[in-house]
Protein backbone atom coordinates (compact mmCIF):
# COMPACT_ATOMS: atom_id res chain seq x y z
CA UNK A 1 0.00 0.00 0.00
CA UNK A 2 1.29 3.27 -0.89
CA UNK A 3 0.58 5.25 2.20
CA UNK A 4 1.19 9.34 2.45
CA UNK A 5 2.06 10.68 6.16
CA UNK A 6 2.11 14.06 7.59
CA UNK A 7 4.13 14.45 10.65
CA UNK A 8 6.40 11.66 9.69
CA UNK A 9 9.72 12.96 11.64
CA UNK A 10 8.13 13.39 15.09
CA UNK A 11 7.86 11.32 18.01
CA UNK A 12 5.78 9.25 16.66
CA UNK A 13 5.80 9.85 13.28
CA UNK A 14 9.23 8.14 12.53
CA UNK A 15 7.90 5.46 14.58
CA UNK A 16 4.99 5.23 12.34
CA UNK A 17 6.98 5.53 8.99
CA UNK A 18 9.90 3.01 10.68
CA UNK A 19 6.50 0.01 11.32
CA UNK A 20 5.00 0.65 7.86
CA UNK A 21 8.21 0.31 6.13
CA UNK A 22 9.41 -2.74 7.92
CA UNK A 23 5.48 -4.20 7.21
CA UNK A 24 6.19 -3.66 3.60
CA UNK A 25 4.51 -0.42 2.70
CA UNK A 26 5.65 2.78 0.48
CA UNK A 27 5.47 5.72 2.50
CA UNK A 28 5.56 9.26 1.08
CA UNK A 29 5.89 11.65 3.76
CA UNK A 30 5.24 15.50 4.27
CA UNK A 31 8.67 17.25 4.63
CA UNK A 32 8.83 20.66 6.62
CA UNK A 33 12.58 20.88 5.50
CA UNK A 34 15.86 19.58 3.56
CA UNK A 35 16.91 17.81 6.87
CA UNK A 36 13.22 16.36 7.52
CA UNK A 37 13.50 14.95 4.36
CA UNK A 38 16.72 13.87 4.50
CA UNK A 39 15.94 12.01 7.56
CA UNK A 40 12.93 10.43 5.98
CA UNK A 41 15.16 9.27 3.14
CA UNK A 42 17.07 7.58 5.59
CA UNK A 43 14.34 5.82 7.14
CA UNK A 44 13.23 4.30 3.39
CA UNK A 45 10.24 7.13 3.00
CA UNK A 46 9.84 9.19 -0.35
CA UNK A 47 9.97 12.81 0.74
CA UNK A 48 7.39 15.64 -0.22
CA UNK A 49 8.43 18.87 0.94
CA UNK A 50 5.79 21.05 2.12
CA UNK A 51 3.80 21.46 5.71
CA UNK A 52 0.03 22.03 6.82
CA UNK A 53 -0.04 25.06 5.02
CA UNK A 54 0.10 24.02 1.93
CA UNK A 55 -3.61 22.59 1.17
CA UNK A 56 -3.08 21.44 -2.52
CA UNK A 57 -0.08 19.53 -2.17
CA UNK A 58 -2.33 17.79 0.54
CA UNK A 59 -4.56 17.09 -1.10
CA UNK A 60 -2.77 15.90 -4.56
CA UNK A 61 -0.81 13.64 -2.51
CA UNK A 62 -4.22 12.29 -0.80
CA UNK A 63 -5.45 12.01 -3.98
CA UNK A 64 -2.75 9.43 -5.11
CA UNK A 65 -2.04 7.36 -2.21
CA UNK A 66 -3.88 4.32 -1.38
CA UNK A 67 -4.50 5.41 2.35
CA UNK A 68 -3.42 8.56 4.32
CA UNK A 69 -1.85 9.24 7.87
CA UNK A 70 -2.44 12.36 9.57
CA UNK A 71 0.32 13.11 12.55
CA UNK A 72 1.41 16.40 12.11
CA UNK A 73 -0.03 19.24 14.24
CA UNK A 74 2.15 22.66 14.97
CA UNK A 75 3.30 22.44 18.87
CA UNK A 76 2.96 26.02 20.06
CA UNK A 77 1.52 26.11 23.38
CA UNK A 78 2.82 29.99 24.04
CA UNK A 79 -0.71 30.94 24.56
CA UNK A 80 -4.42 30.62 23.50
CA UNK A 81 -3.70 32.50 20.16
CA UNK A 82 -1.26 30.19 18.99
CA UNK A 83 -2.73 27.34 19.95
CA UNK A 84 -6.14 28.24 18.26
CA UNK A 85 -3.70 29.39 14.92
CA UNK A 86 -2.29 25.18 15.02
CA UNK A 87 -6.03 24.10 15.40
CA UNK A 88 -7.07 25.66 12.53
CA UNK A 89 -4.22 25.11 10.58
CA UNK A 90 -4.71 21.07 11.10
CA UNK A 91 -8.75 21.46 10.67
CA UNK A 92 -8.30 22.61 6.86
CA UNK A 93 -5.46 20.47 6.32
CA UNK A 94 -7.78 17.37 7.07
CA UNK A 95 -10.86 18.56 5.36
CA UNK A 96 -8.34 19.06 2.32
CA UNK A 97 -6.63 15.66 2.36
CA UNK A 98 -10.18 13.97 3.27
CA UNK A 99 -11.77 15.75 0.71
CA UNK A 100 -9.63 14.30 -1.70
CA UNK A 101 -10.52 10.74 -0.82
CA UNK A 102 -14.36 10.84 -0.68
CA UNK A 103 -15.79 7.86 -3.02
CA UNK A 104 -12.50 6.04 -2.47
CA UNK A 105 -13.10 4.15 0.16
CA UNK A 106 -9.64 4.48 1.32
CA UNK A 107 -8.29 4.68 4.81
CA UNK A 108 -7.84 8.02 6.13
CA UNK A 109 -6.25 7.66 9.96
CA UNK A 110 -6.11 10.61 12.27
CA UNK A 111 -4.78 11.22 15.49
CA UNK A 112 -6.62 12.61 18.61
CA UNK A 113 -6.64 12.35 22.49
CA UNK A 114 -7.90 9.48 24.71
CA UNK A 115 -11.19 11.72 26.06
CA UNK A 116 -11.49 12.44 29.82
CA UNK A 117 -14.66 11.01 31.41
CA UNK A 118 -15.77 12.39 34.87
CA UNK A 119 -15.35 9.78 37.58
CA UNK A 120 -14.36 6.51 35.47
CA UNK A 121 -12.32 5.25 33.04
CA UNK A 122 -12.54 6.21 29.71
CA UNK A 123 -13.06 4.11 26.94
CA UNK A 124 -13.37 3.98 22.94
CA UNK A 125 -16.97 4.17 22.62
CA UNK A 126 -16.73 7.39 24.56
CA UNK A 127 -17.26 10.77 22.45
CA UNK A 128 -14.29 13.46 22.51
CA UNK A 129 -14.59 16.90 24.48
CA UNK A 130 -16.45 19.64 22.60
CA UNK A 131 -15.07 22.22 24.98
CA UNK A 132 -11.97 23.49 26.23
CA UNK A 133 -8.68 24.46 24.75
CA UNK A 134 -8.07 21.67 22.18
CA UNK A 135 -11.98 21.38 21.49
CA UNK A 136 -11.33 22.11 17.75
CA UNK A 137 -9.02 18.96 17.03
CA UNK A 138 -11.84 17.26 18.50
CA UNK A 139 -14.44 18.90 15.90
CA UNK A 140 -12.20 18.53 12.56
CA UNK A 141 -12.06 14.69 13.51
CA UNK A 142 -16.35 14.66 13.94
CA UNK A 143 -16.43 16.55 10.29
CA UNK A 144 -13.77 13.67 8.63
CA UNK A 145 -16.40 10.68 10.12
CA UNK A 146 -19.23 12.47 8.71
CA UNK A 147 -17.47 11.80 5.62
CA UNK A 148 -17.67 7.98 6.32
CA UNK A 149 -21.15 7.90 4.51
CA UNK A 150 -19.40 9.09 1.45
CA UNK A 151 -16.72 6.71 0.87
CA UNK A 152 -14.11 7.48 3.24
CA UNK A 153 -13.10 4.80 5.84
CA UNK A 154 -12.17 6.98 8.49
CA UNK A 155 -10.19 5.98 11.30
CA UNK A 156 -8.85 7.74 14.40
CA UNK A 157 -6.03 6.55 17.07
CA UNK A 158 -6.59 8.17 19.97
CA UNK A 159 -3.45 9.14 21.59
CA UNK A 160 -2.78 9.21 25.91
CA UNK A 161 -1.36 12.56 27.37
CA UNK A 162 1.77 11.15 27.46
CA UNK A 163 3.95 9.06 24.51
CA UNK A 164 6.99 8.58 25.17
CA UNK A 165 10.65 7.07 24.07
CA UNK A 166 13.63 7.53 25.70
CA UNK A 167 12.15 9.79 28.69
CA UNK A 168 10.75 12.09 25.72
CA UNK A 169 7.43 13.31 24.52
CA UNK A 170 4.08 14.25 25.43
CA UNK A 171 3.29 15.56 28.68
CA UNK A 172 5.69 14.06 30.58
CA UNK A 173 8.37 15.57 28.36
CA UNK A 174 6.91 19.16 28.55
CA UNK A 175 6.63 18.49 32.62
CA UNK A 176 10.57 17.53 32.13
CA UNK A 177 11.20 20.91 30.01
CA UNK A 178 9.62 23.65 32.44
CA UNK A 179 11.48 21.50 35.21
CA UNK A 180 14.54 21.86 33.44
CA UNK A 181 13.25 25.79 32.54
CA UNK A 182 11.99 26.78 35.99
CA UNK A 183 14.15 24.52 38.58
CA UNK A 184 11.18 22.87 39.62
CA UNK A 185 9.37 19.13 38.85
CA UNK A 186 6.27 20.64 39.48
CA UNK A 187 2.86 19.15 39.29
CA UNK A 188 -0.59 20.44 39.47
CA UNK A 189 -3.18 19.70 42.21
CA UNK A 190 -2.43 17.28 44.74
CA UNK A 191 -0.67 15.10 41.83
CA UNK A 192 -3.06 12.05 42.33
CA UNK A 193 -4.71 13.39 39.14
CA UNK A 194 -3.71 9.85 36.56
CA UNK A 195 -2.72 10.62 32.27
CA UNK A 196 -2.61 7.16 30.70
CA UNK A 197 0.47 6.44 28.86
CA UNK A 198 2.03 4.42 26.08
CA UNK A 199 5.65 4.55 23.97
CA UNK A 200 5.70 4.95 20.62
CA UNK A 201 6.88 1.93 18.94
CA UNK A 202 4.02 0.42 20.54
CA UNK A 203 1.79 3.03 19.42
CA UNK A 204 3.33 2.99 16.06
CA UNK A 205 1.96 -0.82 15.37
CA UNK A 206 -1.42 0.41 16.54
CA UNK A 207 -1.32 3.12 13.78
CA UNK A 208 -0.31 0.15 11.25
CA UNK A 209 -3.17 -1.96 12.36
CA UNK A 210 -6.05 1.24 12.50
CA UNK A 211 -4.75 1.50 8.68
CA UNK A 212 -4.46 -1.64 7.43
CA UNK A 213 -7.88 -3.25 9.42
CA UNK A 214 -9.87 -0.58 10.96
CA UNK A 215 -13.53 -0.36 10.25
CA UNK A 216 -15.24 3.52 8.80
CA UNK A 217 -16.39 5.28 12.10
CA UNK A 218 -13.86 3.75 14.35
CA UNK A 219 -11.97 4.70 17.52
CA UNK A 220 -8.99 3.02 18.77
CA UNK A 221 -6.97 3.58 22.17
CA UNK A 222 -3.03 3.66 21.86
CA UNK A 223 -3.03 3.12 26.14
CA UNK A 224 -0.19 0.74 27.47
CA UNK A 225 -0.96 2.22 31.11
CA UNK A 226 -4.74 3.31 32.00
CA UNK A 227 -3.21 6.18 34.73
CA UNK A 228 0.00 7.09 35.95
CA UNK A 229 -0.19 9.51 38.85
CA UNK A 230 1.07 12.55 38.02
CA UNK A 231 2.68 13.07 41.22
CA UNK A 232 4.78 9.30 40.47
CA UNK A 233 5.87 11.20 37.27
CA UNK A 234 7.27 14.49 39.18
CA UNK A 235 8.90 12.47 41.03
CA UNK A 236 10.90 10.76 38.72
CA UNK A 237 11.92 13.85 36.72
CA UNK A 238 13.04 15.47 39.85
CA UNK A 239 15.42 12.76 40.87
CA UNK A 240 16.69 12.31 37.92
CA UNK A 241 17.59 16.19 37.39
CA UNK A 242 18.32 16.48 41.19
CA UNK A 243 15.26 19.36 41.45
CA UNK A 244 13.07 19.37 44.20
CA UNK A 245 9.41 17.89 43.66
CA UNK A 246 6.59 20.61 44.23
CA UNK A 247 2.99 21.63 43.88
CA UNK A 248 2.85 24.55 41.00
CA UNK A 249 -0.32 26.44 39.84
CA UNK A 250 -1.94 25.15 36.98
CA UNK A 251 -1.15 28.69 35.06
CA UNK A 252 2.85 27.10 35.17
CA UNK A 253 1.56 24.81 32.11
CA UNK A 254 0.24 27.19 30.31
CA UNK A 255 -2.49 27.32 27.97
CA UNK A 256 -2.35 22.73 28.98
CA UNK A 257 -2.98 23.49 32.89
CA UNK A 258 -6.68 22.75 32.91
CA UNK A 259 -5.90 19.64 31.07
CA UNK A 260 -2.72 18.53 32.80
CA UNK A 261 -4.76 19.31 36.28
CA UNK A 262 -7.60 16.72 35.23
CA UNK A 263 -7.83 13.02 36.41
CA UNK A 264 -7.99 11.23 32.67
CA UNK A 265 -7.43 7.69 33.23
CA UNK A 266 -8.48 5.64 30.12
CA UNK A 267 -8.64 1.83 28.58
CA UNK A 268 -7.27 0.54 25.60
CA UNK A 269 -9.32 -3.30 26.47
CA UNK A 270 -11.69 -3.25 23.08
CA UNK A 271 -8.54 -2.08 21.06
CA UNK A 272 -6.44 -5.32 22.24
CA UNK A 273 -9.57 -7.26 21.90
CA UNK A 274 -10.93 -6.57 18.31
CA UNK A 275 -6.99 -5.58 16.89
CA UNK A 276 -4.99 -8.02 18.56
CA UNK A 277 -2.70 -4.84 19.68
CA UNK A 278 0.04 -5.38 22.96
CA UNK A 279 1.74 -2.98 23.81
CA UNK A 280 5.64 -4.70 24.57
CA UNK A 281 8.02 -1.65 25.06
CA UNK A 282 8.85 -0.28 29.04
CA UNK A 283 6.25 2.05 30.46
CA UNK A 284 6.59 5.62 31.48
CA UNK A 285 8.49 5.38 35.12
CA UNK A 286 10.81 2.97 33.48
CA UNK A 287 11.23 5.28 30.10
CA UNK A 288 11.76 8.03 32.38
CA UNK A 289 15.09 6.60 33.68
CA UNK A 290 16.83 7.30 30.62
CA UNK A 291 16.16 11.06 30.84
């Protein structure tokens, strides 16, 4: 399957691209620059340079592939503006690429976040947030299923708050950068507040199997761990950058406090069930050792 890929140097992007191409697939990836695509080259993708801006490349690549995966999203988290500026950059860059496969029947997988659920577990039958900061990633993925009933099998992997490799990525890498920034491991609330968590080699197979099996209309949950107190996490980073362990406001994370504050623990048991996904790779305490 010829497969195109946005966000295919990141975390878990070269994760993704590394799976597909060791499953047999051609992956052309979105290139932001010469060394993006230089790395892809290394990692046996075809390069396309371009980013989220640029709609009609988007879409002609789309157009010609026989499935699409959508990872990248612009990480600016300086304020409310910004982040509302990468939300609606990503919003038209899916309606353009999903656009392009309507009729096709072809695979279209997006990312999103596992969904918080007051007082239990979340799960994949669960809908995503329609407020809050990130509200509008959850919106552009509701507009791509409506699509479903005109030949697009959309799929989305939802993502924990934290993926990690090597002590890096998600929010337990941003909680390691403002430690690193500020001095502090801080956390927010009493720290008992859980963010499920999985590394991204194991997430990367997920994204493999969504593609490759995944019915129109479906969630799936890339959770290794349901809830890892975010206290457990502090505590880590702070011993391993020899910074004491505190209690910050929420307003130290930014325009991501109310969401790093909130208990968000969630399941991944129908994803293992129906996809035969296991996560195999060391969970976030242990990843955070390498930091």
């Amino acid at each position: 399957m010829q497969v195109f890929i946005t966000g295919g140097t990141g975390l878990i992007g070269s994760a993704v691209v590394a799976e597909l191409v060791g499953a047999g697939h051609h992956v052309v990836a979105l290139a932001r620059s010469e060394d993006s695509a230089e790395a892809l080259r290394m990692a046996g993708a075809y390069p396309v340079r371009g980013d989220l801006g640029h709609v009609s490349t988007l879409r002609d690549r789309a157009a010609d592939a026989d499935g699409v995966i959508h990872l990248a999203f612009r990480n600016d988290f300086s304020g409310p503006d910004a982040l509302a500026h990468a939300i609606a950059e990503e919003s038209a860059a899916v309606a353009a690429m999903s656009e392009a496969l309507i009729g096709s029947g072809k695979p279209f997988v997006t990312v999103s976040g596992t969904p918080p659920v007051p007082g239990r577990t979340s799960t994949e039958h669960d809908p995503l947030p329609t407020d809050g900061p990130v509200a509008g990633r959850s919106r552009a993925i509701s507009a791509l299923f409506e699509l479903t009933s005109r030949g697009v099998r959309a799929v989305a992997v939802r993502m924990p708050r934290t993926v990690h490799n090597e002590g890096k990525g998600g929010f337990a890498g941003l909680l390691t950068d403002i430690a690193r920034r500020t001095g502090v491991a801080g956390y927010p609330g009493d720290g008992s507040q859980r963010w499920p968590a999985v590394h991204a080699l194991d997430a990367a197979v997920l994204f493999r199997l969504a593609l490759e099996r995944g019915e129109a209309g479906t969630s799936w949950h890339a959770v290794a761990e349901e809830g890892v107190p975010v206290r457990e996490t502090a505590a880590v980073v702070g011993r391993r950058l020899g910074l004491p362990v505190e209690r910050v406001p929420e307003e130290a994370f930014g325009p991501l406090g109310p969401i790093f504050a909130m208990d968000q623990p969630s399941s991944s048991e129908y994803t293992r069930r129906v996809l035969g996904w296991e996560p195999t790779h060391p969970g976030l305490l242990d990843d955070l050792e390498r930091i």
